[in-house]
C-alpha atoms as a PDB file:
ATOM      1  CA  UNK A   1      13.055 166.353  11.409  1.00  0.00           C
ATOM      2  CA  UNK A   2      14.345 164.367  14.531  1.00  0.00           C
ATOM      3  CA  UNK A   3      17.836 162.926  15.009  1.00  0.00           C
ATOM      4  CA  UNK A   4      16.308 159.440  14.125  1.00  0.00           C
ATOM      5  CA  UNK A   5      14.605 160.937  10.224  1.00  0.00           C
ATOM      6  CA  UNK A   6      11.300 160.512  11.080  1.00  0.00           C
ATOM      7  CA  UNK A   7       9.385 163.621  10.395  1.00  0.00           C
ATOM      8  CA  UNK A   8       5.877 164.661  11.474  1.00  0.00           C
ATOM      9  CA  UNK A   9       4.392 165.824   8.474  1.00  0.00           C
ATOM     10  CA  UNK A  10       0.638 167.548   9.123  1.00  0.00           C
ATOM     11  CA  UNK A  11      -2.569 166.229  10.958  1.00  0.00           C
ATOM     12  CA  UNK A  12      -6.223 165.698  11.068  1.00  0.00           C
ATOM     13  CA  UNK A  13      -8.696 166.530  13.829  1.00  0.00           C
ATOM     14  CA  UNK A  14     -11.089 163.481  13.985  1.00  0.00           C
ATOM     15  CA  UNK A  15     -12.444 164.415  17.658  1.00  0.00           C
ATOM     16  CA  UNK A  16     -12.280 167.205  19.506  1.00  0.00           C
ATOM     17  CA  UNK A  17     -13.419 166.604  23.113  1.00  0.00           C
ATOM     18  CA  UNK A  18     -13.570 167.702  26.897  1.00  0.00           C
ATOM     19  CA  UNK A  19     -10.191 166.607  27.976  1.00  0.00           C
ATOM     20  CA  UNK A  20      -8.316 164.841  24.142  1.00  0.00           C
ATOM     21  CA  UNK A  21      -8.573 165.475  20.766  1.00  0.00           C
ATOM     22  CA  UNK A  22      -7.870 162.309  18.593  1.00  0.00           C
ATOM     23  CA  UNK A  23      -5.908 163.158  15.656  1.00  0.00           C
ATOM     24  CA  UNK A  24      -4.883 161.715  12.100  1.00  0.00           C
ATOM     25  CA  UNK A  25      -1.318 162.576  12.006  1.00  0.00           C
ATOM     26  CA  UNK A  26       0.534 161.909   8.967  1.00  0.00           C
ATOM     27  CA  UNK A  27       4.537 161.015   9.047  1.00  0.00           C
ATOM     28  CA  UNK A  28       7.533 160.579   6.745  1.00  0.00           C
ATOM     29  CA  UNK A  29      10.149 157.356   7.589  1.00  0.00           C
ATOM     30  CA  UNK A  30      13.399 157.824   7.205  1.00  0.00           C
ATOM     31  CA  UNK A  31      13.403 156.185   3.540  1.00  0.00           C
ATOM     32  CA  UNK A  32      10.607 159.115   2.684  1.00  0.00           C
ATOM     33  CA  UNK A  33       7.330 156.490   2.579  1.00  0.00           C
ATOM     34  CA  UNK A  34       4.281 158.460   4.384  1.00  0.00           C
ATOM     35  CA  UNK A  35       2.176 156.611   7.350  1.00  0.00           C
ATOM     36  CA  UNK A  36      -0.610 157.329   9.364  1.00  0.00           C
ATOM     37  CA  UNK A  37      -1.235 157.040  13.034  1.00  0.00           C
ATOM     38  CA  UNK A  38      -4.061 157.795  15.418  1.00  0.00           C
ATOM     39  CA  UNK A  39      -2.708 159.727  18.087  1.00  0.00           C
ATOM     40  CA  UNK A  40      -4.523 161.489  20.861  1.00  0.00           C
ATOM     41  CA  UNK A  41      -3.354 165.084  21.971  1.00  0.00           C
ATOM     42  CA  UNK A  42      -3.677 165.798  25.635  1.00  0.00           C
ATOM     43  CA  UNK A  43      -3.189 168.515  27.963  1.00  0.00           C
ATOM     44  CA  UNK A  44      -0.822 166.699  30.395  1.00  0.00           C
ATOM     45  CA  UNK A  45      -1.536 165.856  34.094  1.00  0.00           C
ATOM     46  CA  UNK A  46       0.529 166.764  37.632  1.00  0.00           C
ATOM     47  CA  UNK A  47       0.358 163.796  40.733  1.00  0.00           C
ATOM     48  CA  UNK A  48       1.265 164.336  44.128  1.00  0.00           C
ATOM     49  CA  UNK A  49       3.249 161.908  46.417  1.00  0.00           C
ATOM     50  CA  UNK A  50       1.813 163.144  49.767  1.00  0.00           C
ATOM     51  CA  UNK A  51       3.731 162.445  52.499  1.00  0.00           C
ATOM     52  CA  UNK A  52       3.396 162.481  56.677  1.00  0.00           C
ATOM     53  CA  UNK A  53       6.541 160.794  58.193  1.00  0.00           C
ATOM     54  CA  UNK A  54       6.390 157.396  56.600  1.00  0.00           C
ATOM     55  CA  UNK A  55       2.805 157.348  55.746  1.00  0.00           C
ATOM     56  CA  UNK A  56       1.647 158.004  52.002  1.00  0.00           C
ATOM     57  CA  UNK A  57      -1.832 159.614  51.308  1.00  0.00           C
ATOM     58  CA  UNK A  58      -4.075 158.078  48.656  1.00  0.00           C
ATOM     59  CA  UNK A  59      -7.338 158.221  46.977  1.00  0.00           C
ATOM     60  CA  UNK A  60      -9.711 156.037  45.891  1.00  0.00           C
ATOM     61  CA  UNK A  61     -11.964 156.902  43.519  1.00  0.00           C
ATOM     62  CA  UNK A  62     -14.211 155.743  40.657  1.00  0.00           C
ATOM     63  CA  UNK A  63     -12.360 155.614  37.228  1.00  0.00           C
ATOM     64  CA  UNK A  64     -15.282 155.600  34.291  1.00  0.00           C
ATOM     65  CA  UNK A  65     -12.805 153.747  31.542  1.00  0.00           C
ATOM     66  CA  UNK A  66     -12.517 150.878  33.749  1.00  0.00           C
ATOM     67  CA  UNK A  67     -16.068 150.658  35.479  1.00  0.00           C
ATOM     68  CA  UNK A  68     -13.924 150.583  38.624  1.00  0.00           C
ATOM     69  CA  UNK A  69     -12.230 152.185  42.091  1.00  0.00           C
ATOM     70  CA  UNK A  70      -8.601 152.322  41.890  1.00  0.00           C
ATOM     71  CA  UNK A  71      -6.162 153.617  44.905  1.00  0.00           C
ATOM     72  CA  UNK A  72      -3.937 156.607  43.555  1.00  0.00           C
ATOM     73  CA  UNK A  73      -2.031 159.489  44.538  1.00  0.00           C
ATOM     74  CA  UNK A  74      -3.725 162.918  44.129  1.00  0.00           C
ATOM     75  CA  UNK A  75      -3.907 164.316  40.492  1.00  0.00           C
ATOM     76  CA  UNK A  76      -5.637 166.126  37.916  1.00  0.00           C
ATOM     77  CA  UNK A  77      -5.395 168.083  34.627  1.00  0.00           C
ATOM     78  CA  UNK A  78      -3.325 170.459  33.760  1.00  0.00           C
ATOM     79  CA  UNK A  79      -6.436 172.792  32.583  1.00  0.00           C
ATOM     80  CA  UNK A  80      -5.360 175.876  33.466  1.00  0.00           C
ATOM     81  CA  UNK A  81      -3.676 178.097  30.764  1.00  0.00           C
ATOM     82  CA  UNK A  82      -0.224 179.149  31.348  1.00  0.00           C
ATOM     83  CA  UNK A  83      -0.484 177.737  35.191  1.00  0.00           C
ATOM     84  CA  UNK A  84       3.012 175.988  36.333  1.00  0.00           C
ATOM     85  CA  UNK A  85       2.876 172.425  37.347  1.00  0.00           C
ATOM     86  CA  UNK A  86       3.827 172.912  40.925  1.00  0.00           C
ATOM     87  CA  UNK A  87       0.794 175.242  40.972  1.00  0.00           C
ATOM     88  CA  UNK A  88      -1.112 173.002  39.379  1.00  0.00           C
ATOM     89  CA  UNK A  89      -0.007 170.055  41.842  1.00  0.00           C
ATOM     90  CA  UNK A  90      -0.544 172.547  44.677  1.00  0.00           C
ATOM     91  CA  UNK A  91      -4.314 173.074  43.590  1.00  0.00           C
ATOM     92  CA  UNK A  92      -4.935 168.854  43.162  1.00  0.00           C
ATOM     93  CA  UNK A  93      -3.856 168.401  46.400  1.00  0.00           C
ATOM     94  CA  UNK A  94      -6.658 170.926  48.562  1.00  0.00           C
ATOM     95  CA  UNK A  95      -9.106 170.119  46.162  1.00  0.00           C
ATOM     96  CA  UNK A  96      -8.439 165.886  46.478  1.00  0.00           C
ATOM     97  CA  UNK A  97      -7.068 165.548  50.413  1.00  0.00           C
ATOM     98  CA  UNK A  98      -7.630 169.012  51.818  1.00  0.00           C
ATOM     99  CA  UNK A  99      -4.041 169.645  52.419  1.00  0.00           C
ATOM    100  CA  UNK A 100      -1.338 171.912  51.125  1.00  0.00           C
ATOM    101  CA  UNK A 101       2.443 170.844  50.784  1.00  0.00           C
ATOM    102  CA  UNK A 102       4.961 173.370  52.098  1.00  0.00           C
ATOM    103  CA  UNK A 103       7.472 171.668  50.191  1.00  0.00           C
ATOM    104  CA  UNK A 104       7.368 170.080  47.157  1.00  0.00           C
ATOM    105  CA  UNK A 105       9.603 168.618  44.995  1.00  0.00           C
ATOM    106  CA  UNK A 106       9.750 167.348  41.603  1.00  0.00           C
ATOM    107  CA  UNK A 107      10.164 163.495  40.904  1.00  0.00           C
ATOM    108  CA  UNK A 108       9.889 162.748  37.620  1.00  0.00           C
ATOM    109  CA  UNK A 109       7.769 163.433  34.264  1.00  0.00           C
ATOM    110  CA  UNK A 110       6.233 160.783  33.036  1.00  0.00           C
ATOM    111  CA  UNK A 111       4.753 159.458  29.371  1.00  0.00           C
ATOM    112  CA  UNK A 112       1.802 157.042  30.170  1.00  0.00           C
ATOM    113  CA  UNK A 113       0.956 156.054  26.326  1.00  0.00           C
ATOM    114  CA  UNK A 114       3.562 156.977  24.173  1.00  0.00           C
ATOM    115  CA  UNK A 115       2.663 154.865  21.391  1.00  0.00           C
ATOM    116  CA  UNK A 116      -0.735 156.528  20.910  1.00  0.00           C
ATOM    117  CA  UNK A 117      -0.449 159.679  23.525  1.00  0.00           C
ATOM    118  CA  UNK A 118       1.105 162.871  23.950  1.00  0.00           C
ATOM    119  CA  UNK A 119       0.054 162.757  27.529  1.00  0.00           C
ATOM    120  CA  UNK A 120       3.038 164.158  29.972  1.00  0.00           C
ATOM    121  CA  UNK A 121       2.425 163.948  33.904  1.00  0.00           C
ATOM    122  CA  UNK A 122       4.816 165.647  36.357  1.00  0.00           C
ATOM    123  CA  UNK A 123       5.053 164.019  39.651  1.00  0.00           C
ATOM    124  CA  UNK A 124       6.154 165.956  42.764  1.00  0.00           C
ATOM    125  CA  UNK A 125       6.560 164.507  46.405  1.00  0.00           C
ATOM    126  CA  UNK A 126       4.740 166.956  48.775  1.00  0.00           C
ATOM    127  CA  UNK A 127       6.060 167.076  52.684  1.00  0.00           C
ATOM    128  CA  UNK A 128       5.344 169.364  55.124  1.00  0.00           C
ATOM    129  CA  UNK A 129       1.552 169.303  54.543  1.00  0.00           C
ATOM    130  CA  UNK A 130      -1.122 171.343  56.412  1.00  0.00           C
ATOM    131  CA  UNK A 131      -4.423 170.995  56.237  1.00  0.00           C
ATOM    132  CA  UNK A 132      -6.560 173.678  54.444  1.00  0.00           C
ATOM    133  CA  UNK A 133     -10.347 173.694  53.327  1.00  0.00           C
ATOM    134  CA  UNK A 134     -10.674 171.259  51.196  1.00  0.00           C
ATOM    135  CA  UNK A 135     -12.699 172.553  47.173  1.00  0.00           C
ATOM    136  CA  UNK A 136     -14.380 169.877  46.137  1.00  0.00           C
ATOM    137  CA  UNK A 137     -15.537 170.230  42.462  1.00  0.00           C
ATOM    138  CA  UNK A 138     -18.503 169.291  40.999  1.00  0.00           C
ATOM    139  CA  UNK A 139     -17.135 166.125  39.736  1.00  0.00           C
ATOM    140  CA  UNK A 140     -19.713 163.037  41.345  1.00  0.00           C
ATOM    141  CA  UNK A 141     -16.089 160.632  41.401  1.00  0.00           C
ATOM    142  CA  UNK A 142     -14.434 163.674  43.468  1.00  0.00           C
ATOM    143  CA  UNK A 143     -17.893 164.296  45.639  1.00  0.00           C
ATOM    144  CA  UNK A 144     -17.586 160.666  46.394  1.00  0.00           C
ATOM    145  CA  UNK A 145     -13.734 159.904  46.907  1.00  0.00           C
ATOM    146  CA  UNK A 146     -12.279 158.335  49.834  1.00  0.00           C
ATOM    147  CA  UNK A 147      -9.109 159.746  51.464  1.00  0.00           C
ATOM    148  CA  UNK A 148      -6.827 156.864  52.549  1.00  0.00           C
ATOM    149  CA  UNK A 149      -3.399 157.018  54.329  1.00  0.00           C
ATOM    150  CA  UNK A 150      -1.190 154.310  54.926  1.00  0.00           C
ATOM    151  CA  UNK A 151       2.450 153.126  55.848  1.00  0.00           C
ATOM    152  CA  UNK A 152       4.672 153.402  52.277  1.00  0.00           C
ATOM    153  CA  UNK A 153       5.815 150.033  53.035  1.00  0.00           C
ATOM    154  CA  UNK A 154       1.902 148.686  52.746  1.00  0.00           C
ATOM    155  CA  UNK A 155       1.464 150.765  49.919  1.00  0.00           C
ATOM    156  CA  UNK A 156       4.803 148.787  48.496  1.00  0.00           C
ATOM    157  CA  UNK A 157       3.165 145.694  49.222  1.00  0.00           C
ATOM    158  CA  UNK A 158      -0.201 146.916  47.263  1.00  0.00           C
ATOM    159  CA  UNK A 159       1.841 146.894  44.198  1.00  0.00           C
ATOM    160  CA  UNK A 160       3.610 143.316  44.761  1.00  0.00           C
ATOM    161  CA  UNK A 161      -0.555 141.999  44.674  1.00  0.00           C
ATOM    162  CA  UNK A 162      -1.624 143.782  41.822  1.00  0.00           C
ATOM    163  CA  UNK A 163      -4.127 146.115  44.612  1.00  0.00           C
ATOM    164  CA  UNK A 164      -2.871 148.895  43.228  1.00  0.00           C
ATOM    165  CA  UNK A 165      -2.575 148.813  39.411  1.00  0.00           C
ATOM    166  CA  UNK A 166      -2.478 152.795  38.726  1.00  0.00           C
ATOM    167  CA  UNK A 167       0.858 153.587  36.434  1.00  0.00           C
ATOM    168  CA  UNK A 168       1.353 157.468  37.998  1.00  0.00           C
ATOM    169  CA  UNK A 169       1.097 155.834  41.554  1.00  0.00           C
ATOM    170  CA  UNK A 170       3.339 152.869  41.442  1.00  0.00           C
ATOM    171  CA  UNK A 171       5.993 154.975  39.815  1.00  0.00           C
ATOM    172  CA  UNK A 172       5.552 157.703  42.379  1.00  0.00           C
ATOM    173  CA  UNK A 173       5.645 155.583  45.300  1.00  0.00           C
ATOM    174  CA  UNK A 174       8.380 153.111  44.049  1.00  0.00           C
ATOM    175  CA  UNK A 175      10.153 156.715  43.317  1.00  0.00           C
ATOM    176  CA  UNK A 176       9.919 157.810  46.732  1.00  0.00           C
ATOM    177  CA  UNK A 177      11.076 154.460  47.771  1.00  0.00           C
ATOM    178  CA  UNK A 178      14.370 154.186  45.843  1.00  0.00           C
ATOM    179  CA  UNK A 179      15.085 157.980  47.085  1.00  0.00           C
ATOM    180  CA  UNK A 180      15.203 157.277  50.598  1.00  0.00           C
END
């Protein structure tokens, strides 16, 4: 039971997919009455805050849920068993920008959708970055992304206009921001 008396109780696979599986999950309230809510079980995500001096490295890529392109920092699943996030950070960036960080910290852990999602994603800053041989996957958004740097301070701006709209991006980079 957690400090507040709420109480998971059991649930229910409903679907069981690639990267989520939606759940039934039954709960007790404090007072003892039962509920139900949806709630989708996923493996958590790293990002990467690339940095060059003052510069910020993005992506832009195609995002199927939104039948759009949206600028973002590097990321991607945590999909490998038992792999450490840093590792797993490490591995987004060569495979997204071709680059390895030779230091990287940790920013901040993030939930996106707690009201419906289980979804954690740890966000490191990465300095000191070298280019390697960039592995791109078979993914057609990856074999088709676009590597864009630009000065933090634009990137700033991008958020003020609504540009950039991505939740794991405009907390990194307004992270990085306040930090300095």
């Amino acid at each position: 039971m957690s400090e507040t008396g709420f109480r998971f109780v059991d649930e229910e696979v409903v679907y069981d997919g690639w990267i989520m599986t939606v759940t039934k999950g039954r709960f007790s309230a404090p007072d003892g009455t039962e509920f139900e809510r949806d709630v989708v079980r996923h493996p958590g995500a790293v990002a990467v805050i690339p940095l060059i001096d003052d510069d910020v490295i993005l992506v832009r890529q195609y995002r199927s849920a939104l039948d759009a392109l949206l600028l973002e920092i590097p990321a991607g699943l945590r999909d490998v068993a038992n792999e450490p996030p840093i590792e797993t950070a490490q591995r987004e960036l060569i495979e997204e920008i071709g680059m390895r960080a030779e230091t990287m910290q940790h920013l901040t852990t993030i939930h996106n959708s707690a009201g419906f999602c289980d979804e954690q994603i740890h966000i490191f800053v990465g300095t000191d970055l070298v280019d390697v041989d960039r592995d791109i996957t078979d993914s057609p958004e990856e074999q088709v992304m676009e590597i864009v740097r630009l000065p933090l301070v634009d990137a700033q701006q991008m958020i003020a206009s609504g540009e950039i709209t991505d939740a794991k991006t405009i907390i990194g980079i307004l992270g990085v921001l306040t930090s300095r």
